[in-house]
PDB file of N, CA and C in Angstrom:
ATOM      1  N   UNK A   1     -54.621 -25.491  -2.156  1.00  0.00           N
ATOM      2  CA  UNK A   1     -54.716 -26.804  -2.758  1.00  0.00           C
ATOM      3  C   UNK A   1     -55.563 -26.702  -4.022  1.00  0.00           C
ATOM      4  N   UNK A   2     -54.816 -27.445  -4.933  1.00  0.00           N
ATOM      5  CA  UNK A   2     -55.614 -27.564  -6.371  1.00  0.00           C
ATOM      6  C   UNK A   2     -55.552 -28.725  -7.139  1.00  0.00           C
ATOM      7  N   UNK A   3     -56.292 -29.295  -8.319  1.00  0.00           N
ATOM      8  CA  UNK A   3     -56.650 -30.693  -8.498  1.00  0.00           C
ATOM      9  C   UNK A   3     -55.962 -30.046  -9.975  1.00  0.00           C
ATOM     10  N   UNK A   4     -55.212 -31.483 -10.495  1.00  0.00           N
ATOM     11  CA  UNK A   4     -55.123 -31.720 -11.855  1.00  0.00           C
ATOM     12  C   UNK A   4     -55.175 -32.827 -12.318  1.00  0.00           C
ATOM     13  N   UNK A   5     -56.346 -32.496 -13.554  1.00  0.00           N
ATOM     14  CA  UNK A   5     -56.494 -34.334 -13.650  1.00  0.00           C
ATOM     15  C   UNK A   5     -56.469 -34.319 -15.427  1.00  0.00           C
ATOM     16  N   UNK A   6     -55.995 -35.123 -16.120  1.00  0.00           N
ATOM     17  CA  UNK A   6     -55.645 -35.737 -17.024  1.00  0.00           C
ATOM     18  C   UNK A   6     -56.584 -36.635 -17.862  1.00  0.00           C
ATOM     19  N   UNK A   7     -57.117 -36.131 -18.950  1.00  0.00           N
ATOM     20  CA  UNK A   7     -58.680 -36.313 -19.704  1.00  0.00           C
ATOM     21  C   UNK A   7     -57.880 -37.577 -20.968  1.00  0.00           C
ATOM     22  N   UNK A   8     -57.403 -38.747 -21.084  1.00  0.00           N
ATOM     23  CA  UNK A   8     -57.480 -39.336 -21.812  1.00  0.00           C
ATOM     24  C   UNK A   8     -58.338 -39.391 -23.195  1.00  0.00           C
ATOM     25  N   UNK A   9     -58.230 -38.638 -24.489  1.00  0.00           N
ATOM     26  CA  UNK A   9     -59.305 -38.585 -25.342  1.00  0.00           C
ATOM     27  C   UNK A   9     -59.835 -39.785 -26.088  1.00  0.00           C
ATOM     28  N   UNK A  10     -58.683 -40.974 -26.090  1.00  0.00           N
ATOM     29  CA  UNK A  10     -58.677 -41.926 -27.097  1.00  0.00           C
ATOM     30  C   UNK A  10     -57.797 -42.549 -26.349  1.00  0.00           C
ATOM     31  N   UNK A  11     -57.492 -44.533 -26.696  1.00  0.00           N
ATOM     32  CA  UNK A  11     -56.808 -45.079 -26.154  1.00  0.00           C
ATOM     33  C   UNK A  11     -56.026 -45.623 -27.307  1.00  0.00           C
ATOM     34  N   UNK A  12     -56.062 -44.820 -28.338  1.00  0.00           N
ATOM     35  CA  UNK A  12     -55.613 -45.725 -29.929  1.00  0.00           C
ATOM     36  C   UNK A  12     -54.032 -44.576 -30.184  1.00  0.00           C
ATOM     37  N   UNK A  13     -53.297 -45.178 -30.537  1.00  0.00           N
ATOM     38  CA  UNK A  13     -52.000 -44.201 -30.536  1.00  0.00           C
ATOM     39  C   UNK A  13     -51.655 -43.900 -31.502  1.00  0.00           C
ATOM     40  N   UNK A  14     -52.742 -44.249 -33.144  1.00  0.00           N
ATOM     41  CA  UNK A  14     -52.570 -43.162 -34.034  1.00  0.00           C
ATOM     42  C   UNK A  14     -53.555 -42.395 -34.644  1.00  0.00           C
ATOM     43  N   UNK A  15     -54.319 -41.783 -33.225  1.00  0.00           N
ATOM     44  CA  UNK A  15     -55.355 -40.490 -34.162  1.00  0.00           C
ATOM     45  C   UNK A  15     -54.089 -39.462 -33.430  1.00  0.00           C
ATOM     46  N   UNK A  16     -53.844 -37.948 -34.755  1.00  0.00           N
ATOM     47  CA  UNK A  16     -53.208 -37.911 -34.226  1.00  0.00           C
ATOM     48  C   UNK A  16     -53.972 -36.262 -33.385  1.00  0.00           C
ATOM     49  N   UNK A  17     -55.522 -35.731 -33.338  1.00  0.00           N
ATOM     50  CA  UNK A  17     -55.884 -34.731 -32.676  1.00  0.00           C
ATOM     51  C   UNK A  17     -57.740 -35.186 -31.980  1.00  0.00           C
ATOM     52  N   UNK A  18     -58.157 -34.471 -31.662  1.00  0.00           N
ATOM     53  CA  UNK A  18     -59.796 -34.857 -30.846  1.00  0.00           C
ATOM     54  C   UNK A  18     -60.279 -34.313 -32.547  1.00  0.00           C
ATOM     55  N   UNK A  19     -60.445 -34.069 -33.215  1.00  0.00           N
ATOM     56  CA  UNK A  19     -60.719 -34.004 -33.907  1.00  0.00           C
ATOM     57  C   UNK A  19     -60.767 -34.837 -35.518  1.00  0.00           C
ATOM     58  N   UNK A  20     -59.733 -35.934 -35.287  1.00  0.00           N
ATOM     59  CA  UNK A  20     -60.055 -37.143 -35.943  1.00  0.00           C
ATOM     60  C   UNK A  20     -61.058 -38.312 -35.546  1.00  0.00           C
ATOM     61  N   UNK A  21     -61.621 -37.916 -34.176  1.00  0.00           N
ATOM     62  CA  UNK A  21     -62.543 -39.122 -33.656  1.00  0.00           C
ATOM     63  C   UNK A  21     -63.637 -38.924 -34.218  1.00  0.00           C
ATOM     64  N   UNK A  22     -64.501 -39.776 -33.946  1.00  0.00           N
ATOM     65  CA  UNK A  22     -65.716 -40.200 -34.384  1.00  0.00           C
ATOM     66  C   UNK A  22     -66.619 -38.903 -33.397  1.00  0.00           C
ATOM     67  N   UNK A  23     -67.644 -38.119 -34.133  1.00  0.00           N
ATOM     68  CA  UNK A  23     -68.538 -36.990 -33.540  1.00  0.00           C
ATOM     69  C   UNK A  23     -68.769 -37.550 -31.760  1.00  0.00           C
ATOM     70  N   UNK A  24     -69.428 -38.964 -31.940  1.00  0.00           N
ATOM     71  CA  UNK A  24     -69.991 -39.673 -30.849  1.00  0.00           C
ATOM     72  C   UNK A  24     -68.635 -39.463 -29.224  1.00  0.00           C
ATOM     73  N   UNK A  25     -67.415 -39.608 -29.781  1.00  0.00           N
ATOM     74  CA  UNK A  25     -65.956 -40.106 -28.970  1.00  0.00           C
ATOM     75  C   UNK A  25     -65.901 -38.337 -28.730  1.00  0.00           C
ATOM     76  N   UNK A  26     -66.285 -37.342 -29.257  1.00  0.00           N
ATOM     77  CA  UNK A  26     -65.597 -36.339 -29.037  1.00  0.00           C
ATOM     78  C   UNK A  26     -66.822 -35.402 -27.830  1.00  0.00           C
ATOM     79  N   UNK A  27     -67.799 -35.773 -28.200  1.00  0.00           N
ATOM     80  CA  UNK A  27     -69.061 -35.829 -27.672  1.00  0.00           C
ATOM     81  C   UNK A  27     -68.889 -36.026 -26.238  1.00  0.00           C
ATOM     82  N   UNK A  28     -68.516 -37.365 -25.965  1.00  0.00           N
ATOM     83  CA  UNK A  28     -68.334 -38.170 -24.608  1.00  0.00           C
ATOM     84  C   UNK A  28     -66.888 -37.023 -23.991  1.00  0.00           C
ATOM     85  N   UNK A  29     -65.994 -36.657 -24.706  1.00  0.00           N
ATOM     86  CA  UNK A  29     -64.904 -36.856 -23.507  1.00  0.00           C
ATOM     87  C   UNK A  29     -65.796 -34.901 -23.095  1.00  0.00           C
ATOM     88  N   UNK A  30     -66.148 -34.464 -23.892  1.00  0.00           N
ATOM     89  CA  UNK A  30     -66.896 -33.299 -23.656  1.00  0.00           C
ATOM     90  C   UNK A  30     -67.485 -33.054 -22.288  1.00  0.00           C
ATOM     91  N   UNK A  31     -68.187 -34.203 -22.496  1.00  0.00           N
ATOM     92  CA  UNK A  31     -69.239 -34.247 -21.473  1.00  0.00           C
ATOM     93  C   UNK A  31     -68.491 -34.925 -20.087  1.00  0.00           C
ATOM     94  N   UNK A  32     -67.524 -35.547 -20.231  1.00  0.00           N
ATOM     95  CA  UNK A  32     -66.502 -35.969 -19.371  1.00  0.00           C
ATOM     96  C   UNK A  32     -65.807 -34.958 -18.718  1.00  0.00           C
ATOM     97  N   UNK A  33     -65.554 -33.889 -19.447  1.00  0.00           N
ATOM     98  CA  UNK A  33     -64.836 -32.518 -18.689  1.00  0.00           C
ATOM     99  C   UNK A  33     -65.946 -32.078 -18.172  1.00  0.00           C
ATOM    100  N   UNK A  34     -67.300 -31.923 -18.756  1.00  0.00           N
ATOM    101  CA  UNK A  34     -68.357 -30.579 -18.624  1.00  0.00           C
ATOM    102  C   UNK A  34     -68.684 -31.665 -17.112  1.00  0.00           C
ATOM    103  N   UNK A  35     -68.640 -32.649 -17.077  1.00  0.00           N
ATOM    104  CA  UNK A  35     -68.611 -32.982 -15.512  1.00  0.00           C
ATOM    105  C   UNK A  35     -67.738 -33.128 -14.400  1.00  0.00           C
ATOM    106  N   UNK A  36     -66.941 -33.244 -14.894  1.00  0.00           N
ATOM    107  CA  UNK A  36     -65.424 -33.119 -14.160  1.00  0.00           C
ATOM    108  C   UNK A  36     -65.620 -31.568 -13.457  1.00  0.00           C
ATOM    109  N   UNK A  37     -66.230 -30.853 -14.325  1.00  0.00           N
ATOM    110  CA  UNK A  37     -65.807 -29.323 -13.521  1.00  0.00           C
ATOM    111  C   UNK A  37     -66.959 -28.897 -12.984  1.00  0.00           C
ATOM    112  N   UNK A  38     -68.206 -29.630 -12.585  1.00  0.00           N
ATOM    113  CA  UNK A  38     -69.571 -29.701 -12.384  1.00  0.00           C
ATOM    114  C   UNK A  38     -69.321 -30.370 -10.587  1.00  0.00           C
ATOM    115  N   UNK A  39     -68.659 -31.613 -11.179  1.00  0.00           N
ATOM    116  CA  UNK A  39     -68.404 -32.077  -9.742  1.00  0.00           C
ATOM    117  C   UNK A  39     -67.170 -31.038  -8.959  1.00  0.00           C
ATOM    118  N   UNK A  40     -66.482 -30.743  -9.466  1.00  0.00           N
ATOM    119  CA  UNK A  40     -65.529 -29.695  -8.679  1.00  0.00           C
ATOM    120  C   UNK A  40     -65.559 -28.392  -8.280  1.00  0.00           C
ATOM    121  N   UNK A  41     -67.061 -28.204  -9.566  1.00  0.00           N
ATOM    122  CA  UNK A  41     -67.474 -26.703  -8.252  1.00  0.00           C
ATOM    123  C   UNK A  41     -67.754 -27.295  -7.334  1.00  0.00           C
ATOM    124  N   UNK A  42     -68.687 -27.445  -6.762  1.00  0.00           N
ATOM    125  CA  UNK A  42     -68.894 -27.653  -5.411  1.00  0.00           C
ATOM    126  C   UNK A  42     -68.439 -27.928  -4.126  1.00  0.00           C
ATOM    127  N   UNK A  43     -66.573 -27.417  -4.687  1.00  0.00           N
ATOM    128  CA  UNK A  43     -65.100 -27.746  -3.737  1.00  0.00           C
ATOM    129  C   UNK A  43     -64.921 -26.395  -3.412  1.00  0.00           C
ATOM    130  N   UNK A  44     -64.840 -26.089  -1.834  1.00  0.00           N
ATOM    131  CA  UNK A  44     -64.550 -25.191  -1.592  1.00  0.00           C
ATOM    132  C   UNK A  44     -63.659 -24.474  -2.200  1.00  0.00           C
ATOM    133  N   UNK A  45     -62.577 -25.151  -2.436  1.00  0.00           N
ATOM    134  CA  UNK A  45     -61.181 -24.646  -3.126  1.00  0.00           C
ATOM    135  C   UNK A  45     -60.919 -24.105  -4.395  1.00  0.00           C
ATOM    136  N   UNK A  46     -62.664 -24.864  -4.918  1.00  0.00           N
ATOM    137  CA  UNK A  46     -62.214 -24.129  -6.437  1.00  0.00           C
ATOM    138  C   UNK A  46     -62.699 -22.723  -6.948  1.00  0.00           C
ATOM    139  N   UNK A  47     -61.875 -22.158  -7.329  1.00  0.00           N
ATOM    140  CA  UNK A  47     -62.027 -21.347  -8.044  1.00  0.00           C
ATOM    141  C   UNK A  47     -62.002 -20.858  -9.517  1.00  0.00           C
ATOM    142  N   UNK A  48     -61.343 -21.519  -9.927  1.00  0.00           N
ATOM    143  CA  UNK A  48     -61.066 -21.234 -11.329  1.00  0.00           C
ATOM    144  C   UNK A  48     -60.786 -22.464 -12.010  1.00  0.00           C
ATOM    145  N   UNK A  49     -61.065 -22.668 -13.377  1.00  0.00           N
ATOM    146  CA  UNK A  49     -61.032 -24.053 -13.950  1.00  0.00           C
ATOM    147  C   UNK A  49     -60.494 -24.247 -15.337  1.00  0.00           C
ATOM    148  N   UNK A  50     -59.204 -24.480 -15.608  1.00  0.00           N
ATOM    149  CA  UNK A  50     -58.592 -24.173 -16.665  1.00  0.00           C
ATOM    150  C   UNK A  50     -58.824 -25.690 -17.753  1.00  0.00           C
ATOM    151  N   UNK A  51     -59.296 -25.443 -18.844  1.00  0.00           N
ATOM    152  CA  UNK A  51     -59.177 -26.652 -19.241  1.00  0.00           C
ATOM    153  C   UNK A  51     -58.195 -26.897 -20.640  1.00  0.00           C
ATOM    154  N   UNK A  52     -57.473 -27.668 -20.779  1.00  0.00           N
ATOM    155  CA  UNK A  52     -56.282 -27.106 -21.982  1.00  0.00           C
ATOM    156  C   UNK A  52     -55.922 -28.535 -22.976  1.00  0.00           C
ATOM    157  N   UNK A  53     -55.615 -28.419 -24.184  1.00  0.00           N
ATOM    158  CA  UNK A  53     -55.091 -29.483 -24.528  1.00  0.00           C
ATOM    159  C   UNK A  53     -53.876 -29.923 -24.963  1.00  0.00           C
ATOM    160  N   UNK A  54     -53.129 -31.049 -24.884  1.00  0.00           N
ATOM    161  CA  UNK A  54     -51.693 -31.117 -25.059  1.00  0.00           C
ATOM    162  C   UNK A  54     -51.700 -31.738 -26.256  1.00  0.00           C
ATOM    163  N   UNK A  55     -50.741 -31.342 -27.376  1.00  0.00           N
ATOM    164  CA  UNK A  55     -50.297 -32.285 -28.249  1.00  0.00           C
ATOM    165  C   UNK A  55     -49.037 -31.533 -28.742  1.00  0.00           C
ATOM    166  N   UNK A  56     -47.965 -32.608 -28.754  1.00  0.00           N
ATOM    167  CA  UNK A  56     -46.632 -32.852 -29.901  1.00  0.00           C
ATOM    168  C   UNK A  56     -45.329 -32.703 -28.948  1.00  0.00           C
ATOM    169  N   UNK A  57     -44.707 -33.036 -29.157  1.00  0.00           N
ATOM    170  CA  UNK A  57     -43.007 -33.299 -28.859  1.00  0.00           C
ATOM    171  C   UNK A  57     -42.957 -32.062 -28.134  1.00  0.00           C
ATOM    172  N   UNK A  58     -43.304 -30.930 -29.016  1.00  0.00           N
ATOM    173  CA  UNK A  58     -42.182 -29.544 -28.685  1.00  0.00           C
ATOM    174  C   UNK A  58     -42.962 -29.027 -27.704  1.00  0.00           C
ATOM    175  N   UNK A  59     -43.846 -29.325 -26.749  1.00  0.00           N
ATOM    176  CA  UNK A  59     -44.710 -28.814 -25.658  1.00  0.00           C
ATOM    177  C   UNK A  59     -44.200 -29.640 -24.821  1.00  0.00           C
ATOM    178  N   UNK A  60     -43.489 -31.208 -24.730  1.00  0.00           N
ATOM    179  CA  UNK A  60     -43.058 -31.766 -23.889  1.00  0.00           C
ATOM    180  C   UNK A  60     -44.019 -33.048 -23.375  1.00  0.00           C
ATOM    181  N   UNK A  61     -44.871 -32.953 -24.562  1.00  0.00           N
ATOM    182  CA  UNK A  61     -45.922 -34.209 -24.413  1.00  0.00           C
ATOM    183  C   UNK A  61     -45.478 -35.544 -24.132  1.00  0.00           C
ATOM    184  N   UNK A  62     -45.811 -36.317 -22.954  1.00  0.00           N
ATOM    185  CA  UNK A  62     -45.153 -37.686 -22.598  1.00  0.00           C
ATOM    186  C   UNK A  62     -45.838 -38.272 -22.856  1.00  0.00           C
ATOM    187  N   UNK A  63     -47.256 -38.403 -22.890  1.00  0.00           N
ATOM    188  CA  UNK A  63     -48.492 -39.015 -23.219  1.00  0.00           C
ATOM    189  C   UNK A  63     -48.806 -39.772 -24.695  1.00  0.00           C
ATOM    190  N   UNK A  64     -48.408 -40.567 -25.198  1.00  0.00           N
ATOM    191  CA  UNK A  64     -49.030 -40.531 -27.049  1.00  0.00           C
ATOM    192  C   UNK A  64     -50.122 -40.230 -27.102  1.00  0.00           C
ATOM    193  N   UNK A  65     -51.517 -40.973 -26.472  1.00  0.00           N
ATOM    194  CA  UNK A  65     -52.812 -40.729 -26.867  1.00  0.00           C
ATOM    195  C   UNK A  65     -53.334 -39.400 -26.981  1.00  0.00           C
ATOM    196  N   UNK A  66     -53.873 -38.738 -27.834  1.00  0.00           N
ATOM    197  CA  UNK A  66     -54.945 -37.597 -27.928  1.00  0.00           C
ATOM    198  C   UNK A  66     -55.507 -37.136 -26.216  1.00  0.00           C
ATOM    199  N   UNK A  67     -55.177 -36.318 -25.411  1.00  0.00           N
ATOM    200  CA  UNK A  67     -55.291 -35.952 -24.046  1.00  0.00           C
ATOM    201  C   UNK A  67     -55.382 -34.196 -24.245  1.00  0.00           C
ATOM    202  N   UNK A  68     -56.086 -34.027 -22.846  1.00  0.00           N
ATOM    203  CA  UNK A  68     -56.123 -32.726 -22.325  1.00  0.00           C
ATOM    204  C   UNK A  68     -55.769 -32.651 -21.063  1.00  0.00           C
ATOM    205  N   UNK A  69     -55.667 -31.645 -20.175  1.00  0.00           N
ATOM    206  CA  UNK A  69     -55.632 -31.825 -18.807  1.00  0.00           C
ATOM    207  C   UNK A  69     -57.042 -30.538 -18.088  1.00  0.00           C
ATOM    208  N   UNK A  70     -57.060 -30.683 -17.031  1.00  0.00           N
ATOM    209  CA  UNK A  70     -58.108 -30.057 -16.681  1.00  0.00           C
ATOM    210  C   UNK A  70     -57.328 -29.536 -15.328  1.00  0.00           C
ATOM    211  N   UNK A  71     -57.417 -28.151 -15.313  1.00  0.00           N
ATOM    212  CA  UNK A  71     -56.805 -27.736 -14.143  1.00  0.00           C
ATOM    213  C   UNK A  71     -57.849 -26.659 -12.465  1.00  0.00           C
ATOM    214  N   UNK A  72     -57.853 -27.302 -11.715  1.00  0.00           N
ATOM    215  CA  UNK A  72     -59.123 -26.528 -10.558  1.00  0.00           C
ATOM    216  C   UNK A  72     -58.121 -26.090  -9.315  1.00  0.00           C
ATOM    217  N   UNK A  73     -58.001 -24.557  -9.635  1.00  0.00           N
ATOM    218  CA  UNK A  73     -57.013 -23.559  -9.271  1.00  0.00           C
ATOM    219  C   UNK A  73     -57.763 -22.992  -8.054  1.00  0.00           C
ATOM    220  N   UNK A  74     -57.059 -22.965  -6.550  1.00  0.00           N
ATOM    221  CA  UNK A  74     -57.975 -22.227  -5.438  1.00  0.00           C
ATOM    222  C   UNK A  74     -57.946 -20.664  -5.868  1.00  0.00           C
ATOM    223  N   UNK A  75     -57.292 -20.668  -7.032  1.00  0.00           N
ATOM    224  CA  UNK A  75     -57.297 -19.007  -7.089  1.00  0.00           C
ATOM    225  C   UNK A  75     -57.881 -18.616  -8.510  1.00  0.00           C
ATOM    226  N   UNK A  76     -58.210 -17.062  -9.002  1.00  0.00           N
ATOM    227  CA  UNK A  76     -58.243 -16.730 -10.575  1.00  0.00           C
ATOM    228  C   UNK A  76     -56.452 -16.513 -10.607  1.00  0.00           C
ATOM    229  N   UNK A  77     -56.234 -16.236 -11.446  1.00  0.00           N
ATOM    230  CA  UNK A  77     -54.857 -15.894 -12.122  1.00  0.00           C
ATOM    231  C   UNK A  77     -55.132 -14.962 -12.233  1.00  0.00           C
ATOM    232  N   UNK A  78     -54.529 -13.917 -12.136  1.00  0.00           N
ATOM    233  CA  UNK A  78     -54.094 -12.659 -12.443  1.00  0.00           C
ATOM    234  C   UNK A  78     -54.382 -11.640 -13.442  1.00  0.00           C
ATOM    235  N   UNK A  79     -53.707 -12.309 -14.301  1.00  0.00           N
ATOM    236  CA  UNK A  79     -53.639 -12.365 -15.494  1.00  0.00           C
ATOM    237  C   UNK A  79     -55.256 -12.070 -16.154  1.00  0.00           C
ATOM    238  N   UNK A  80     -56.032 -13.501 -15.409  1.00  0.00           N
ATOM    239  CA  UNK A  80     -57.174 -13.437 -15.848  1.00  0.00           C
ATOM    240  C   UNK A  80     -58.429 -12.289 -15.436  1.00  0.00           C
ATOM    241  N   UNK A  81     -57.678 -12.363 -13.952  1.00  0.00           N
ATOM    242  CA  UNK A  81     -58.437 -11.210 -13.446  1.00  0.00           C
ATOM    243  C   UNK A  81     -58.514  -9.938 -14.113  1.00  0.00           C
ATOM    244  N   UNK A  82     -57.155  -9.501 -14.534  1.00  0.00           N
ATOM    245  CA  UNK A  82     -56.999  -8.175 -15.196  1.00  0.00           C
ATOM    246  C   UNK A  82     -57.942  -8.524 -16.521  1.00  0.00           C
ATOM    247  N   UNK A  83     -58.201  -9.306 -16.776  1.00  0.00           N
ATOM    248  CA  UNK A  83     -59.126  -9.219 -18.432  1.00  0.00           C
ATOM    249  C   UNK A  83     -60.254  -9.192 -18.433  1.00  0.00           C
ATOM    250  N   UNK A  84     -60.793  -9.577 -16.894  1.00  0.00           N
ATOM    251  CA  UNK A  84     -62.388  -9.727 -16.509  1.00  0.00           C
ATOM    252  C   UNK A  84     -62.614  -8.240 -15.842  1.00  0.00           C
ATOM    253  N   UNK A  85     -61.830  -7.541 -15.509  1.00  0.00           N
ATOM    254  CA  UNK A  85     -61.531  -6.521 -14.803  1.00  0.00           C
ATOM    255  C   UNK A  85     -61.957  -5.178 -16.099  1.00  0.00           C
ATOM    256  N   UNK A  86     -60.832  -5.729 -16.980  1.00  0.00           N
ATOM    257  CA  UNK A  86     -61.073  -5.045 -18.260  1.00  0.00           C
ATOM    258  C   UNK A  86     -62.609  -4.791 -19.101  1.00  0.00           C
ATOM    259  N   UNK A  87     -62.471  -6.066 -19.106  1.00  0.00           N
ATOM    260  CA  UNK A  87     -64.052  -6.697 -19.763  1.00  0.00           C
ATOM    261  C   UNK A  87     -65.131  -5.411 -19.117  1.00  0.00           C
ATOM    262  N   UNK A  88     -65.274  -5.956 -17.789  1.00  0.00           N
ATOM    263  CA  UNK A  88     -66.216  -4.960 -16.542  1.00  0.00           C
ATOM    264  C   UNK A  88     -66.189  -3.613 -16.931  1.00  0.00           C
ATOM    265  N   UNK A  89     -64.920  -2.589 -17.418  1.00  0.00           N
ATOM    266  CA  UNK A  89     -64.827  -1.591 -17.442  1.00  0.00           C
ATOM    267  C   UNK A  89     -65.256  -1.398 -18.620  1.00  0.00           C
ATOM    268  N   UNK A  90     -65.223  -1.984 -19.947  1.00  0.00           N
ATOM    269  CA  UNK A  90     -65.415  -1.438 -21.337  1.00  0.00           C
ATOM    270  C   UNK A  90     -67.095  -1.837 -21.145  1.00  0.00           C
ATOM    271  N   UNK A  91     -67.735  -3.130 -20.156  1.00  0.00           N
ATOM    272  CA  UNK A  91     -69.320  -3.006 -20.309  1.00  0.00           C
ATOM    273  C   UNK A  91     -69.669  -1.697 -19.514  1.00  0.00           C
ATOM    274  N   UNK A  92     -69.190  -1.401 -18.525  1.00  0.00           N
ATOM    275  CA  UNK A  92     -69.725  -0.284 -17.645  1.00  0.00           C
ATOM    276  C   UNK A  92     -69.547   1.535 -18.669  1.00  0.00           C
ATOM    277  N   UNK A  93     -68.459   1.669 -19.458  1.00  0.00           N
ATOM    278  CA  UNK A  93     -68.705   2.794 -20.355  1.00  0.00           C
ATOM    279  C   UNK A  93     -68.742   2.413 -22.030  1.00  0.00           C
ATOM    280  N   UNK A  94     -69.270   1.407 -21.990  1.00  0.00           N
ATOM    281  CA  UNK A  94     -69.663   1.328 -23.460  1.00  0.00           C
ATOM    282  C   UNK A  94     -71.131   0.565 -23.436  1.00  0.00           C
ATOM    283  N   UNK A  95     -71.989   0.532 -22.503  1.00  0.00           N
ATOM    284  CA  UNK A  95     -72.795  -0.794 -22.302  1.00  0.00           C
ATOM    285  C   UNK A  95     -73.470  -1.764 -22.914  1.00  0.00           C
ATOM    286  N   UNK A  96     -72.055  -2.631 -23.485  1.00  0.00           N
ATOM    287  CA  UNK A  96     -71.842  -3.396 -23.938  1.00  0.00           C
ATOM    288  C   UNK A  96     -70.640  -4.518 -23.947  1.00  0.00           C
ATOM    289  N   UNK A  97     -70.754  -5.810 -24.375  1.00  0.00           N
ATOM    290  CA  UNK A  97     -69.992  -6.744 -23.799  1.00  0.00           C
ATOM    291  C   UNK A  97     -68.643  -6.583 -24.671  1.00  0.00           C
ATOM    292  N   UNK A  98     -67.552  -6.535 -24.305  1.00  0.00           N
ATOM    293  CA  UNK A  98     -66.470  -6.311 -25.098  1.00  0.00           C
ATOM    294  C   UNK A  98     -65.964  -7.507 -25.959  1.00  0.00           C
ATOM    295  N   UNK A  99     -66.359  -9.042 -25.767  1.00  0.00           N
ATOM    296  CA  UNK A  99     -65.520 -10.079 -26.383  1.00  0.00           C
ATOM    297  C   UNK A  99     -66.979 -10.467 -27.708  1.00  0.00           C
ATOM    298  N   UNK A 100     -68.170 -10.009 -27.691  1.00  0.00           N
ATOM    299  CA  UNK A 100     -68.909  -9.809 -28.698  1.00  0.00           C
ATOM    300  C   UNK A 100     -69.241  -8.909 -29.510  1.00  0.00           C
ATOM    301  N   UNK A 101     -67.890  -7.838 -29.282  1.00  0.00           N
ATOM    302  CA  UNK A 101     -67.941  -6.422 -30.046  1.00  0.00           C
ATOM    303  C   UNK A 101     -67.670  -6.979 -31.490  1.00  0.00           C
ATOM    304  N   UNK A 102     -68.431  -6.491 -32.430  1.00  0.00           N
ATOM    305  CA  UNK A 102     -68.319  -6.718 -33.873  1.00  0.00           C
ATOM    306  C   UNK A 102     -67.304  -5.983 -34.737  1.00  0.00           C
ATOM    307  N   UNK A 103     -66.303  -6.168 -35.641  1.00  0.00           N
ATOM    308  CA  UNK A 103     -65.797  -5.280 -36.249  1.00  0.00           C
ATOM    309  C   UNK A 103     -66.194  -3.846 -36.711  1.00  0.00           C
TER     310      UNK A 103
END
């Protein structure tokens, strides 16, 4: 079992990204996710917490308003695992963090 819930950014139907709002509006829905996934650790089930944003026609957006969704997965993905997996191996023989490696 996993939760998906749907972050409304704005209720006005022509900004057209989170980034046309006012600092204060972008601020809030921030802090609206950064609790959303605050209250959902503490669910047995969760494990992993995807947070993503939707915009335009060609993604299949039904929504007009400026939205994200927030996704709390009983599992990691795979996918993700293999990159944290990765990550682990390049700190363990390089000791150092691989996604702050400098050019």
């Amino acid at each position: 079992m996993g939760r998906c819930y749907v972050v409304v950014e704005t209720p006005e139907h022509g900004i057209d990204d989170i980034s046309d709002l006012p600092v204060d509006q972008i601020e809030y829905v921030l802090r609206m996710i950064i609790n959303k996934v605050r209250e959902e650790s503490g669910r047995d089930y969760a494990h992993y917490f995807l947070w993503f944003r939707n915009k335009g026609r060609e993604i299949g957006v039904s929504l007009t308003h400026p939205h994200s969704q927030i996704y709390v997965l009983p599992f990691i993905p795979s996918r993700v695992e293999r990159e944290i997996g990765s990550a682990k191996e390049y700190f363990d023989s390089k000791g150092r963090c691989l996604f702050l490696r400098c050019a």
